[in-house]
N, C-alpha and C. Protein backbone atom coordinates (compact mmCIF):
# COMPACT_ATOMS: atom_id res chain seq x y z
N UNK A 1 15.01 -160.97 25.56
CA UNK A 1 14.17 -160.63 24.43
C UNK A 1 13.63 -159.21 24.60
N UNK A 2 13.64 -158.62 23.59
CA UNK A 2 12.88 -157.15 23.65
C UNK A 2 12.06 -157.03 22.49
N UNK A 3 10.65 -156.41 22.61
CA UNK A 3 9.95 -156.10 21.87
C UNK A 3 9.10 -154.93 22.04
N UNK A 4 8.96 -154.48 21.27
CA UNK A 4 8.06 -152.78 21.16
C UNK A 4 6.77 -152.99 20.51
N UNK A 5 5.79 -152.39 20.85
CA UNK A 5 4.08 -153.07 20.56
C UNK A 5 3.62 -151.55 20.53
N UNK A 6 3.39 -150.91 19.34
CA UNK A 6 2.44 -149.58 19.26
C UNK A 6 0.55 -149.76 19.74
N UNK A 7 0.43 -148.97 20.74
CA UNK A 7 -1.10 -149.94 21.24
C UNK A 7 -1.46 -148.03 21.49
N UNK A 8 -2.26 -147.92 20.61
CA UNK A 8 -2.94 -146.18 20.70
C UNK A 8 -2.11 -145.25 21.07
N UNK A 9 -2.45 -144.50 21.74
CA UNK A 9 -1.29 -143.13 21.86
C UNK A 9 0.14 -143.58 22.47
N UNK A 10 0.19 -144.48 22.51
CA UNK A 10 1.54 -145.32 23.52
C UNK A 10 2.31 -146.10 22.73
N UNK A 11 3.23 -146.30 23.30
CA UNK A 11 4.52 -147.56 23.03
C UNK A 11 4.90 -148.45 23.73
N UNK A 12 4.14 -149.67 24.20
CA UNK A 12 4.90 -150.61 25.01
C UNK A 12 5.93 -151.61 24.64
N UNK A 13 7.45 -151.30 25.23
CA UNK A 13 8.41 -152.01 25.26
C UNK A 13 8.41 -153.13 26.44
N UNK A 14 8.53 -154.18 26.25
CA UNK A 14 8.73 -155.42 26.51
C UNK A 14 10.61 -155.88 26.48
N UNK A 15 11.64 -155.49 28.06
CA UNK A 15 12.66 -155.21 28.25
C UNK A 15 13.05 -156.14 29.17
N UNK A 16 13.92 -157.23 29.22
CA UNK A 16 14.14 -157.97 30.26
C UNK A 16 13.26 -158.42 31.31
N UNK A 17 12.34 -158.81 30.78
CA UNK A 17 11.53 -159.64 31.19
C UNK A 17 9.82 -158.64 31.85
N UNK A 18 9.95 -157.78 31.38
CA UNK A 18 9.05 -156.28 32.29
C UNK A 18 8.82 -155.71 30.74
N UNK A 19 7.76 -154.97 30.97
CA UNK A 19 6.72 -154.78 30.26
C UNK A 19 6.50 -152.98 30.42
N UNK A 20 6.95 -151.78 29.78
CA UNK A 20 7.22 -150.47 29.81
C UNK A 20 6.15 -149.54 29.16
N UNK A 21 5.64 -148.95 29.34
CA UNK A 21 4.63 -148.10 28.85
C UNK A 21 5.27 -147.20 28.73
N UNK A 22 5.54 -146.05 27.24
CA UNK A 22 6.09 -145.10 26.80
C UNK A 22 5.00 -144.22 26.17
N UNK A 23 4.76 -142.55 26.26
CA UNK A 23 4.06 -142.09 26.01
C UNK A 23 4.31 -141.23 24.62
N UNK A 24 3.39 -141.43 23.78
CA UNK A 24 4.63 -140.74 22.35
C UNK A 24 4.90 -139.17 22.56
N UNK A 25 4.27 -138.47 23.43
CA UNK A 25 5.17 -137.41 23.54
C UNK A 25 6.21 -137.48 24.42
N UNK A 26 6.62 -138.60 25.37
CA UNK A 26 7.87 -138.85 25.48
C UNK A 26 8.59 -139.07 24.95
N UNK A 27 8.40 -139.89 23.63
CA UNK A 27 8.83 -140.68 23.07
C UNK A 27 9.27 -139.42 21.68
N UNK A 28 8.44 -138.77 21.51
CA UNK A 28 8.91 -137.70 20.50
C UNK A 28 10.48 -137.07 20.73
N UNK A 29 10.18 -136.72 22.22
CA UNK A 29 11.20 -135.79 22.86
C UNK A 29 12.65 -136.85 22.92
N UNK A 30 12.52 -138.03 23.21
CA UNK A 30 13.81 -138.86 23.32
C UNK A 30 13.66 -138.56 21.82
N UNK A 31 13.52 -139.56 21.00
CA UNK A 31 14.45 -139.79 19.50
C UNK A 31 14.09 -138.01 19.46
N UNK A 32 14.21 -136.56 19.68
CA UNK A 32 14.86 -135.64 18.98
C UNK A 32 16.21 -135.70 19.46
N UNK A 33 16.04 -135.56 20.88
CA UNK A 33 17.53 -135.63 21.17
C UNK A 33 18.55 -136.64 21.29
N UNK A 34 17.98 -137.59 20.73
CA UNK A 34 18.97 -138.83 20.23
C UNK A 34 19.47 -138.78 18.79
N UNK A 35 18.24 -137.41 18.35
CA UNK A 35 18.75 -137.76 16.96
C UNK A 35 19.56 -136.83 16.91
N UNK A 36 19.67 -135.37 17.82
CA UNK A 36 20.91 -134.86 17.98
C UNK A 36 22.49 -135.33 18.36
N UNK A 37 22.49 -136.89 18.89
CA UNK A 37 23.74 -137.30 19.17
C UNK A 37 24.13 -138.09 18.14
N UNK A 38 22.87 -138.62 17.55
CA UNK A 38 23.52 -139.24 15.95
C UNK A 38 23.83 -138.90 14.90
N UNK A 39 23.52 -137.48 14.62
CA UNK A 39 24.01 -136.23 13.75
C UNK A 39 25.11 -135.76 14.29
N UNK A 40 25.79 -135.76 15.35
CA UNK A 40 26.69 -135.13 15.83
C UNK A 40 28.17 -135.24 15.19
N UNK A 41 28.45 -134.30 14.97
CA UNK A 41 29.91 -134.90 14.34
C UNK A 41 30.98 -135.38 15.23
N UNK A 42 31.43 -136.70 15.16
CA UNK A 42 32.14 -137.41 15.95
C UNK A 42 34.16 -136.83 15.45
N UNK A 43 34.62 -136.96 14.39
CA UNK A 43 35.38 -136.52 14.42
C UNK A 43 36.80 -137.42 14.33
N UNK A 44 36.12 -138.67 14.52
CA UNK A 44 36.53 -139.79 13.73
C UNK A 44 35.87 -141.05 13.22
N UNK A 45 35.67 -141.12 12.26
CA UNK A 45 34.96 -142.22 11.03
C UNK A 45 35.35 -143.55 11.83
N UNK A 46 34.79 -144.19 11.85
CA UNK A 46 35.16 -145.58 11.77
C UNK A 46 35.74 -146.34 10.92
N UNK A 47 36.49 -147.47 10.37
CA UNK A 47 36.83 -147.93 9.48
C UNK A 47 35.07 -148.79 9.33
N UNK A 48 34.82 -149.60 8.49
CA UNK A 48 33.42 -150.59 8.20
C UNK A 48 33.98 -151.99 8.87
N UNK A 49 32.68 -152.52 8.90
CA UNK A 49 32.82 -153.53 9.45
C UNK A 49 32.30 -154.74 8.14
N UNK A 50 33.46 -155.24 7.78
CA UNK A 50 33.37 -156.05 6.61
C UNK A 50 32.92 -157.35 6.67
N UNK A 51 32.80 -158.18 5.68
CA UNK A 51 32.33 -159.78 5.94
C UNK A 51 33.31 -160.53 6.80
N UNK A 52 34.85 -160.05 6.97
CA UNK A 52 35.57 -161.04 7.27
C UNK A 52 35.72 -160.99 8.56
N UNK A 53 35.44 -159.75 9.10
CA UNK A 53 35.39 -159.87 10.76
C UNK A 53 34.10 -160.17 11.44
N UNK A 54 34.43 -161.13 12.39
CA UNK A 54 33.26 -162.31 12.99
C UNK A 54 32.85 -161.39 14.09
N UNK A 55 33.90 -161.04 14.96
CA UNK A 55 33.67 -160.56 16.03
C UNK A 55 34.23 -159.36 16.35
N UNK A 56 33.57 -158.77 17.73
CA UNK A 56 34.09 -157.53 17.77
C UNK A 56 35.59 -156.84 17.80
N UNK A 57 36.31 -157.93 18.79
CA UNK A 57 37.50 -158.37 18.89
C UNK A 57 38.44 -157.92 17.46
N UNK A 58 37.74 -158.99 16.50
CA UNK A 58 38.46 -158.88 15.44
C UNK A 58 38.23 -157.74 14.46
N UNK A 59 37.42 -156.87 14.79
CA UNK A 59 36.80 -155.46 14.12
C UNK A 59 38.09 -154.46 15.06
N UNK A 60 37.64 -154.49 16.26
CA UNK A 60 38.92 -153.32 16.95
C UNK A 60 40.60 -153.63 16.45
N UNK A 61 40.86 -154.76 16.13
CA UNK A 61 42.38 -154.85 15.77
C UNK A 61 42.73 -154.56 14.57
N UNK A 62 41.41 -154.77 13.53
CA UNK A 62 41.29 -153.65 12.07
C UNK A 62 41.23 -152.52 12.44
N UNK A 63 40.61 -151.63 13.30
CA UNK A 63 40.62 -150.36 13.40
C UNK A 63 41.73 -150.15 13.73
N UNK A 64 42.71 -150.43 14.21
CA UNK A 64 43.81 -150.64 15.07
C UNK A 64 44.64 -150.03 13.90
N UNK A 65 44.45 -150.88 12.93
CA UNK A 65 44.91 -150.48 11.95
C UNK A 65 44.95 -148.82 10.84
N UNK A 66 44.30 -148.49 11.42
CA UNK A 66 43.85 -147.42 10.65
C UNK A 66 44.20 -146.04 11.77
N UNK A 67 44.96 -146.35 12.65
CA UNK A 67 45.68 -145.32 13.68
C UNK A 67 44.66 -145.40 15.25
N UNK A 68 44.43 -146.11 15.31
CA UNK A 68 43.51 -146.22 16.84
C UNK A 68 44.46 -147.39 17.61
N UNK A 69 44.61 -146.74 19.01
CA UNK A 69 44.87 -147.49 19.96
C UNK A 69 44.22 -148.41 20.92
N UNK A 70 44.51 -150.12 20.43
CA UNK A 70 43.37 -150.57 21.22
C UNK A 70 43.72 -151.18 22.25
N UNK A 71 42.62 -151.12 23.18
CA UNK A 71 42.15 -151.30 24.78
C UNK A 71 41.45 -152.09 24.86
N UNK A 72 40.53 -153.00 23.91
CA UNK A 72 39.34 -153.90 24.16
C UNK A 72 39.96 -154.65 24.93
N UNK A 73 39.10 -155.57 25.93
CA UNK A 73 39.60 -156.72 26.58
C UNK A 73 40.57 -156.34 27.39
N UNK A 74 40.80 -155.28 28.48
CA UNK A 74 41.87 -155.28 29.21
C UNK A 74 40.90 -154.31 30.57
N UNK A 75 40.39 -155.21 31.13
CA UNK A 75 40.05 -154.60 32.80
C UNK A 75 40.91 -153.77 33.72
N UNK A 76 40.05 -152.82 33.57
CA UNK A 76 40.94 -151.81 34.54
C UNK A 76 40.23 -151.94 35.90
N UNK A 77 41.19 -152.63 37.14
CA UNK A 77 40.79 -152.68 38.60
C UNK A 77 41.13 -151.18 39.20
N UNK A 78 40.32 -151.08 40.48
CA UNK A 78 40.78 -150.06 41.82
C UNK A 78 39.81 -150.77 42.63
N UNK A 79 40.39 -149.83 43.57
CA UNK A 79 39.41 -150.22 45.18
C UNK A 79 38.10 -149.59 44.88
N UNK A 80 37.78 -148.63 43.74
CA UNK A 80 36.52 -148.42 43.36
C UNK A 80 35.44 -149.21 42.72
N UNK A 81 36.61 -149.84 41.92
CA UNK A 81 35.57 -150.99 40.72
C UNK A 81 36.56 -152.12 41.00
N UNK A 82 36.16 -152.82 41.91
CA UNK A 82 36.97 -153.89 42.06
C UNK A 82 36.65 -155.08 41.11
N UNK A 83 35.73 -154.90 40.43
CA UNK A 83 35.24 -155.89 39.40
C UNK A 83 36.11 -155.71 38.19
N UNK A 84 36.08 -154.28 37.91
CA UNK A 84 36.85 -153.99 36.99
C UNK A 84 36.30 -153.32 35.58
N UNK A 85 36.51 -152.74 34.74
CA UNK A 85 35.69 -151.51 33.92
C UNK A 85 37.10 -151.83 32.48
N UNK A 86 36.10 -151.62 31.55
CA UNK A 86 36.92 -151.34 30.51
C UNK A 86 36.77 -149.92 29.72
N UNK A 87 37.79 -149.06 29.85
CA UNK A 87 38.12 -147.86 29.77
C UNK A 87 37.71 -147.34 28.55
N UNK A 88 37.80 -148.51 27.19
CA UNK A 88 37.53 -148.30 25.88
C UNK A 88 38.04 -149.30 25.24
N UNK A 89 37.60 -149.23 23.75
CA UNK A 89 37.69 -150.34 22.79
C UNK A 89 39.25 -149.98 21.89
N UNK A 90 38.51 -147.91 21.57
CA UNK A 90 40.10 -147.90 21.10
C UNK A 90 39.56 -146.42 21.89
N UNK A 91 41.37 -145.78 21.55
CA UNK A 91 41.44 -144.86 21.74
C UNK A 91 42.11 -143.77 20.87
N UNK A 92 41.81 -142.75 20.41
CA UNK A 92 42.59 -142.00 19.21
C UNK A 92 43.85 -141.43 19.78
N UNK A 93 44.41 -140.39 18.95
CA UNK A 93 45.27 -139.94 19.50
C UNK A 93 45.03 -138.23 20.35
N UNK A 94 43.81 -137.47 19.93
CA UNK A 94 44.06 -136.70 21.03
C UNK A 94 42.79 -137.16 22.18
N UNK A 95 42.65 -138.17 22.52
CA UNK A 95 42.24 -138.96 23.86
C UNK A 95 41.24 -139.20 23.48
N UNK A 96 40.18 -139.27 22.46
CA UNK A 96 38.65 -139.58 22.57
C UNK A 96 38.44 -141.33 22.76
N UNK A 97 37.93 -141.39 23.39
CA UNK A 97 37.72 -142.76 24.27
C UNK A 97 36.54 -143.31 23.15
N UNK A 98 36.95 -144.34 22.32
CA UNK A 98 35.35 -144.98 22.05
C UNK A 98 35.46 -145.98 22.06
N UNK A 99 34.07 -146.62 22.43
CA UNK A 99 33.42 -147.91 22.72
C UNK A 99 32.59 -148.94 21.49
N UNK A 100 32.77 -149.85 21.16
CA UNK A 100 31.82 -150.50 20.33
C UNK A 100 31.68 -151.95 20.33
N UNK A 101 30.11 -151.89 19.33
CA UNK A 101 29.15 -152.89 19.64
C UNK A 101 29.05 -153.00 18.59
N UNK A 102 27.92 -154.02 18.16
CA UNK A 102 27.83 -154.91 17.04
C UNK A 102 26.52 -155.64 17.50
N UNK A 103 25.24 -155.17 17.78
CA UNK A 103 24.41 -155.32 18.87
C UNK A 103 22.86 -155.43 17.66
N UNK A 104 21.95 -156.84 18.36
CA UNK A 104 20.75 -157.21 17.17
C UNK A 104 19.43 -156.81 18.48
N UNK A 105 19.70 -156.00 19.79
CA UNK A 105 19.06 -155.77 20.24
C UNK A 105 19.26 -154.52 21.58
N UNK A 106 18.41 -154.22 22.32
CA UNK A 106 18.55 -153.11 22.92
C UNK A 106 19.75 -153.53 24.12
N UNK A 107 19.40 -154.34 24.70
CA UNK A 107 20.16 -154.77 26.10
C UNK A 107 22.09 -154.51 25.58
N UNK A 108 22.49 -155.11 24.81
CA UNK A 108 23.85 -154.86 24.79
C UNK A 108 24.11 -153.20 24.45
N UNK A 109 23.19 -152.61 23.65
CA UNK A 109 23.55 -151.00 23.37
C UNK A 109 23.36 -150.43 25.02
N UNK A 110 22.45 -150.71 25.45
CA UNK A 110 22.16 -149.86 26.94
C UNK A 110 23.25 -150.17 28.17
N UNK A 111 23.82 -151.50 27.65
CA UNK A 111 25.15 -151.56 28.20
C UNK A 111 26.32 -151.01 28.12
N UNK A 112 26.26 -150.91 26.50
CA UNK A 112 27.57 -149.75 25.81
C UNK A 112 27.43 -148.47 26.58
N UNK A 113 26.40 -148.08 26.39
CA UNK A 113 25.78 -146.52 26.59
C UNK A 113 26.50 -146.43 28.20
N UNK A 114 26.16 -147.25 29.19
CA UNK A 114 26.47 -147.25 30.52
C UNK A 114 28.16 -147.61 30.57
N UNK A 115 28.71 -148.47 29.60
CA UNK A 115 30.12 -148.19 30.08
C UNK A 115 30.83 -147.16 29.59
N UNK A 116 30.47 -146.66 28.67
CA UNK A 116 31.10 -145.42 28.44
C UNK A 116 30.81 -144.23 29.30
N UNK A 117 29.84 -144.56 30.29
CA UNK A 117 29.39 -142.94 31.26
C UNK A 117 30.58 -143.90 32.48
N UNK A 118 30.60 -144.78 32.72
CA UNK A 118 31.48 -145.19 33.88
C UNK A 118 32.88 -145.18 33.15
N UNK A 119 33.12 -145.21 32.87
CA UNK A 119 35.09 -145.08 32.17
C UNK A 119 35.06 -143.91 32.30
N UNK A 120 34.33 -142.97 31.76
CA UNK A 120 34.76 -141.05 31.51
C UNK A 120 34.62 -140.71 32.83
N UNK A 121 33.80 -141.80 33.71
CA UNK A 121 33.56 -141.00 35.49
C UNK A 121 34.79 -141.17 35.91
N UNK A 122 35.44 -142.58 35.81
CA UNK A 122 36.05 -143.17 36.58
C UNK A 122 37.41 -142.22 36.41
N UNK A 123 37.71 -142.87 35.12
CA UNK A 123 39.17 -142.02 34.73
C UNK A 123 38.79 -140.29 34.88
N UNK A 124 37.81 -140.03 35.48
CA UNK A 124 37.70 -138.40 35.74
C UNK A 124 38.56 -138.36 37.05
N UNK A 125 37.40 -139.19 38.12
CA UNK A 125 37.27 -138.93 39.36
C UNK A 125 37.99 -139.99 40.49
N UNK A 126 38.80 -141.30 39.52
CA UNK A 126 39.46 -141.88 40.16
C UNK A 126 40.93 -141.95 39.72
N UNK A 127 42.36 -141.48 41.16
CA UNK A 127 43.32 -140.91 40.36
C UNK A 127 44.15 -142.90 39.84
N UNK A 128 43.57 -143.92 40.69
CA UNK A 128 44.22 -144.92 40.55
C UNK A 128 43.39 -145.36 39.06
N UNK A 129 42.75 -145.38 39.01
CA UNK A 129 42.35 -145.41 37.47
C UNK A 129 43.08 -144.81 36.33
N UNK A 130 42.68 -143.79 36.68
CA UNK A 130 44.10 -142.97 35.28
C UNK A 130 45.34 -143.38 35.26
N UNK A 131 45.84 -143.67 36.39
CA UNK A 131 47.07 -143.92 36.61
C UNK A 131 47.40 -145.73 35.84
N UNK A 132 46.29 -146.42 35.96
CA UNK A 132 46.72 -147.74 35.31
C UNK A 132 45.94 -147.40 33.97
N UNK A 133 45.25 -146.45 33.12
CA UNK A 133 44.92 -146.69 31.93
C UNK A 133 45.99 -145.66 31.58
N UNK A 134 46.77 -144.96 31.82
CA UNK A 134 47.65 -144.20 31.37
C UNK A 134 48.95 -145.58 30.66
N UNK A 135 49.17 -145.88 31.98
CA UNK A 135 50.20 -147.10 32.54
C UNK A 135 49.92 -148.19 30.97
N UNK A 136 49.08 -148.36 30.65
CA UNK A 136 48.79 -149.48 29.88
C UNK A 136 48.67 -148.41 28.07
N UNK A 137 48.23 -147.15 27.91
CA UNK A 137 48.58 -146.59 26.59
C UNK A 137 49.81 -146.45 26.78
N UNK A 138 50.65 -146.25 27.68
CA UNK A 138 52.12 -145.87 27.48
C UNK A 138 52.77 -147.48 27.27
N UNK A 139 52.51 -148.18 27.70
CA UNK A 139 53.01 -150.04 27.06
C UNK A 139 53.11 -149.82 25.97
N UNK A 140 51.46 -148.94 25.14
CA UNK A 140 51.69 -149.44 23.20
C UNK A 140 51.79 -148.45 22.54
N UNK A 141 52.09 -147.15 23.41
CA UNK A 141 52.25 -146.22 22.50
C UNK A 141 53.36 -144.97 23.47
N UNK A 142 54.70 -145.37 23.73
CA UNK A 142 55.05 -144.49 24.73
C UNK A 142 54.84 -142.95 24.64
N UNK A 143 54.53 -142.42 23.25
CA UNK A 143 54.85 -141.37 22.94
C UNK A 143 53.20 -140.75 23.08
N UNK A 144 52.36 -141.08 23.73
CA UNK A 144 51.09 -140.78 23.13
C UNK A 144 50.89 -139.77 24.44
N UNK A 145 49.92 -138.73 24.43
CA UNK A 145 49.62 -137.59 24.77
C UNK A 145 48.87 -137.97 26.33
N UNK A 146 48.53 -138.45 26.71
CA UNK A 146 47.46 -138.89 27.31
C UNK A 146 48.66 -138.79 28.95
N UNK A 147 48.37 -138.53 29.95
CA UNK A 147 49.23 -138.06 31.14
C UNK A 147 47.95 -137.95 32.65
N UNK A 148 48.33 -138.17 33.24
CA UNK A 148 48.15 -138.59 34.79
C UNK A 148 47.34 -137.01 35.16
N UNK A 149 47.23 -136.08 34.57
CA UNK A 149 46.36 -135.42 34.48
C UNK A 149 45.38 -135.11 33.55
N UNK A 150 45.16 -136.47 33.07
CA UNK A 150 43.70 -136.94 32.03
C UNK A 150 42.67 -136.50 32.23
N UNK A 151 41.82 -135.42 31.33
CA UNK A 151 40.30 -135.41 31.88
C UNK A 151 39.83 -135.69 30.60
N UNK A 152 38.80 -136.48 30.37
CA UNK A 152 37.69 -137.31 29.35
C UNK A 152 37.36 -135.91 28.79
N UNK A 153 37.33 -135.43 27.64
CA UNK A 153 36.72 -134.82 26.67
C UNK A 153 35.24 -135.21 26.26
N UNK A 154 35.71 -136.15 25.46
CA UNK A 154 34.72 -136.87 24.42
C UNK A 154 34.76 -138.59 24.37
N UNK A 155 33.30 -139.23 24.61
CA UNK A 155 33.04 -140.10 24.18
C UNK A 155 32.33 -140.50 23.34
N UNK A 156 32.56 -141.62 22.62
CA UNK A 156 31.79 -141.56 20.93
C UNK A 156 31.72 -143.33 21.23
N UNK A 157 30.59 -143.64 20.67
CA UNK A 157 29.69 -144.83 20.73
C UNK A 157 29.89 -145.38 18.84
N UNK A 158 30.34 -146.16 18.80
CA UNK A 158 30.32 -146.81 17.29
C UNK A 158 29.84 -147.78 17.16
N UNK A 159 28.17 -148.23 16.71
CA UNK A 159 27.65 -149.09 16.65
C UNK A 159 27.44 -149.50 15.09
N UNK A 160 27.21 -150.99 15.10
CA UNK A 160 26.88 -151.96 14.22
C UNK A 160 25.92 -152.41 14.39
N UNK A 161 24.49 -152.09 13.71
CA UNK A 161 23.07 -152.88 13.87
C UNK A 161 23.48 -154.59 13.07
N UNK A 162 23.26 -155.51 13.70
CA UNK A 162 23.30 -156.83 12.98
C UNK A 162 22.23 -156.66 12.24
N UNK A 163 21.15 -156.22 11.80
CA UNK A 163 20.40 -156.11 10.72
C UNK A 163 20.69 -155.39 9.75
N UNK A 164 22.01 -154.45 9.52
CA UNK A 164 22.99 -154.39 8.45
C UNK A 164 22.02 -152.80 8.45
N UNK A 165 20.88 -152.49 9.21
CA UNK A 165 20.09 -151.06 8.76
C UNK A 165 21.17 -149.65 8.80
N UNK A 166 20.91 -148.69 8.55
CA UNK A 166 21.44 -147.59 8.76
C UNK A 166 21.04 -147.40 10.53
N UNK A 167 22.20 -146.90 11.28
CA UNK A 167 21.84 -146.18 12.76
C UNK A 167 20.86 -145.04 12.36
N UNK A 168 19.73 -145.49 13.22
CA UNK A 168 19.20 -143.90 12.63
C UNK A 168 17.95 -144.10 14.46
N UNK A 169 17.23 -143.24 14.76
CA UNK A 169 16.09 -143.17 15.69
C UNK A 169 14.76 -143.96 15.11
N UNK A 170 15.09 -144.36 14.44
CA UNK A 170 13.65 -145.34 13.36
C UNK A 170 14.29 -146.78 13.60
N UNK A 171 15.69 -146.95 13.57
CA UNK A 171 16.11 -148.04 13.28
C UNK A 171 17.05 -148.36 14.98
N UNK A 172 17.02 -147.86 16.06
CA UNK A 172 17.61 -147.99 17.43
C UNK A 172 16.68 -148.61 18.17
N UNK A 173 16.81 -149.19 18.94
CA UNK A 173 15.39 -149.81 20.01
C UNK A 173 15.23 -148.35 20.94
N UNK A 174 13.99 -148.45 21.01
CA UNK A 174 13.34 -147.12 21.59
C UNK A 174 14.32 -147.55 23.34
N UNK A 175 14.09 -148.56 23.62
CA UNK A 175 14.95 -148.88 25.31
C UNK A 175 16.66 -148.09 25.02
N UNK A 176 17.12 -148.39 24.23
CA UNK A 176 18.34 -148.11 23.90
C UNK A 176 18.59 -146.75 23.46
N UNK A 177 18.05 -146.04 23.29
CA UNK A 177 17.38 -145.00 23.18
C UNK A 177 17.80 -143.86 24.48
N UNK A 178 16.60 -144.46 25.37
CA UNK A 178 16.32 -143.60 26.44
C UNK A 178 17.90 -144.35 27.30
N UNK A 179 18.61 -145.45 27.15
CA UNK A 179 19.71 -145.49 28.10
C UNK A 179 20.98 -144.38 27.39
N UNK A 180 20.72 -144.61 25.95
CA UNK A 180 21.66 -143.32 25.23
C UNK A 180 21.47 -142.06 26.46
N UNK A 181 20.39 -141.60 26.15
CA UNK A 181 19.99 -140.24 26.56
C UNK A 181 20.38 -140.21 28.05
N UNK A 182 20.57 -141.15 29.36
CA UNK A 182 20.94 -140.74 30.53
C UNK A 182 22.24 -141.09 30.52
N UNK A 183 22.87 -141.74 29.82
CA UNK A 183 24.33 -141.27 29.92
C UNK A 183 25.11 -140.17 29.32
N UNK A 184 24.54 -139.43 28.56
CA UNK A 184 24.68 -138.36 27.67
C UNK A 184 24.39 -137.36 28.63
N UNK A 185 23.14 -137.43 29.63
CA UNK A 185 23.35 -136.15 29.91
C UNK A 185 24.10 -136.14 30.92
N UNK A 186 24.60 -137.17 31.60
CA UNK A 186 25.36 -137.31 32.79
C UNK A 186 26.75 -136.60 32.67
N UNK A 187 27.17 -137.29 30.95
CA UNK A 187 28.38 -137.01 30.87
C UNK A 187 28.12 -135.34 30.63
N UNK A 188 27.28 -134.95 29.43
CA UNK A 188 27.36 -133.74 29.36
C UNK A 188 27.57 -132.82 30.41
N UNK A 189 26.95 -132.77 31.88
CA UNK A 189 27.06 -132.05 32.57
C UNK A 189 28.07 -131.93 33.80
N UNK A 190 29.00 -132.68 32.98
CA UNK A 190 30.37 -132.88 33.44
C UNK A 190 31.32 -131.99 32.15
N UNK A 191 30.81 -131.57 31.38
CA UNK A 191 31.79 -131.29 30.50
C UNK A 191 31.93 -132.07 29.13
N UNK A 192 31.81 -133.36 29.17
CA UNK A 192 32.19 -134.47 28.06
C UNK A 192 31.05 -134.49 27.24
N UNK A 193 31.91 -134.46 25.98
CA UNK A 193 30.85 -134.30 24.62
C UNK A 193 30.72 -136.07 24.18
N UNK A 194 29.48 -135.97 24.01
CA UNK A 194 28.94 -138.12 23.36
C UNK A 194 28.56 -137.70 22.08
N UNK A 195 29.05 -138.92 21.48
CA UNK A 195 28.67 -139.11 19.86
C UNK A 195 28.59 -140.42 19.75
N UNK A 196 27.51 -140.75 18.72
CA UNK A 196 27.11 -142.11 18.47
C UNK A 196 27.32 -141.65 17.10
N UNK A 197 28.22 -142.73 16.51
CA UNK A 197 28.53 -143.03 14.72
C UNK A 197 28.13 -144.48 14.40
N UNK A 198 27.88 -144.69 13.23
CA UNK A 198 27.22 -145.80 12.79
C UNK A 198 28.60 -146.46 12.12
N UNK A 199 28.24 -147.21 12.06
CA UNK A 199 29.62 -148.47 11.70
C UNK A 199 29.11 -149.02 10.42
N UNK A 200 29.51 -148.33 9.30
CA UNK A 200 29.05 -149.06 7.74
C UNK A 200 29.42 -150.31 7.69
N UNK A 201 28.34 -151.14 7.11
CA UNK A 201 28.37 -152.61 7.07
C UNK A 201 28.78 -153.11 5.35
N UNK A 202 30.15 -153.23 5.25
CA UNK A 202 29.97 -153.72 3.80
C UNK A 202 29.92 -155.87 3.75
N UNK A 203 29.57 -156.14 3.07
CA UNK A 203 28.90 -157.58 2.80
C UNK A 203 27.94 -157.66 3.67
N UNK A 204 27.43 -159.50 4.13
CA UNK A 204 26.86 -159.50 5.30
C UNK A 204 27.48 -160.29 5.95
N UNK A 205 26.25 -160.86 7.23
CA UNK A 205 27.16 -161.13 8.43
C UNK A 205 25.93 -161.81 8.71
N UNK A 206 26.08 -162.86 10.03
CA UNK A 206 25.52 -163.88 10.53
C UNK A 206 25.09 -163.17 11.77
């Protein structure tokens, strides 16, 4: 459960079970520069996420449709992440890696936010990584650009508020927020540009 409580000059978020005191001139300074990654031009649109797709699953194999290569659901192992990491949801064609959600609260976005800074590390800085997410775009797309000397450009975040709102810094959980902002700058100072696009909701949804 997460909840945000305005109590005088402050913001207390209420986050997995802990209780956060936010100061609004902290809080000023995150949503500006969050609202710089949600203005950002991403550079590819999303297709919408319509009444007939339930799940996320079934949203990436529509995009699929519309020239994106998808990756959801396929764990990429090494002796680094022996658990295993998913690289991306889809992938375009000149390599931008994006991830998406469909998320009615902060905890799953702050998760997005964090796998997309670990995929752009991994496939940076691990060569057995690239080597099996290469291995697996060349299965569905032999001809596609992407080569064993891969470096992450750009990652772009495509979210779906289940409250059907516009993505905006009014409408993000302030927690989700500040996990945007440390994977952004992580990646940034590696080089890799982040974009968060909003995923138009046409009908509704449960």
């Amino acid at each position: 459960m997460t909840a945000e409580i305005p109590l005088g000059a402050s913001r207390h978020v209420h986050h997995e079970g802990r209780w956060f005191e936010i100061g609004d001139r902290y809080l000023e300074g995150v949503r500006a520069e969050a609202d710089t990654l949600l203005t950002a031009p991403a550079g590819c649109p999303p297709p919408p996420w319509t009444t007939g797709l339930a799940t996320e699953e079934a949203y990436n194999r529509e995009a699929a449709k519309h020239g994106h290569l998808r990756l959801d659901r396929r764990l990429i192992r090494t002796a680094r992440h022996p658990h295993g990491f998913e690289a991306a949801d889809l992938l375009t064609e000149d390599g931008t890696l994006i991830h998406v959600k469909r998320a009615a609260s902060s905890a799953p976005l702050s998760h997005l936010f964090a796998q997309g800074r670990v995929s752009a590390e991994a496939l940076r800085f691990d060569a057995e990584a690239r080597a099996e997410f290469v291995r697996r775009v060349r299965e569905q797309h032999p001809g596609h650009a992407v080569g064993l000397d891969l470096t992450p450009r750009k990652v772009v975040h495509a979210v779906s508020l289940k409250s059907c709102k516009p993505l905006s810094t009014l409408n993000l959980f302030t927690f989700a927020q500040v996990s945007l902002l440390q994977a952004a700058r992580a990646l940034h100072a590696q080089g890799i540009d982040v974009a968060v696009v909003d995923i138009p909701t046409l009908g509704t949804h449960s």
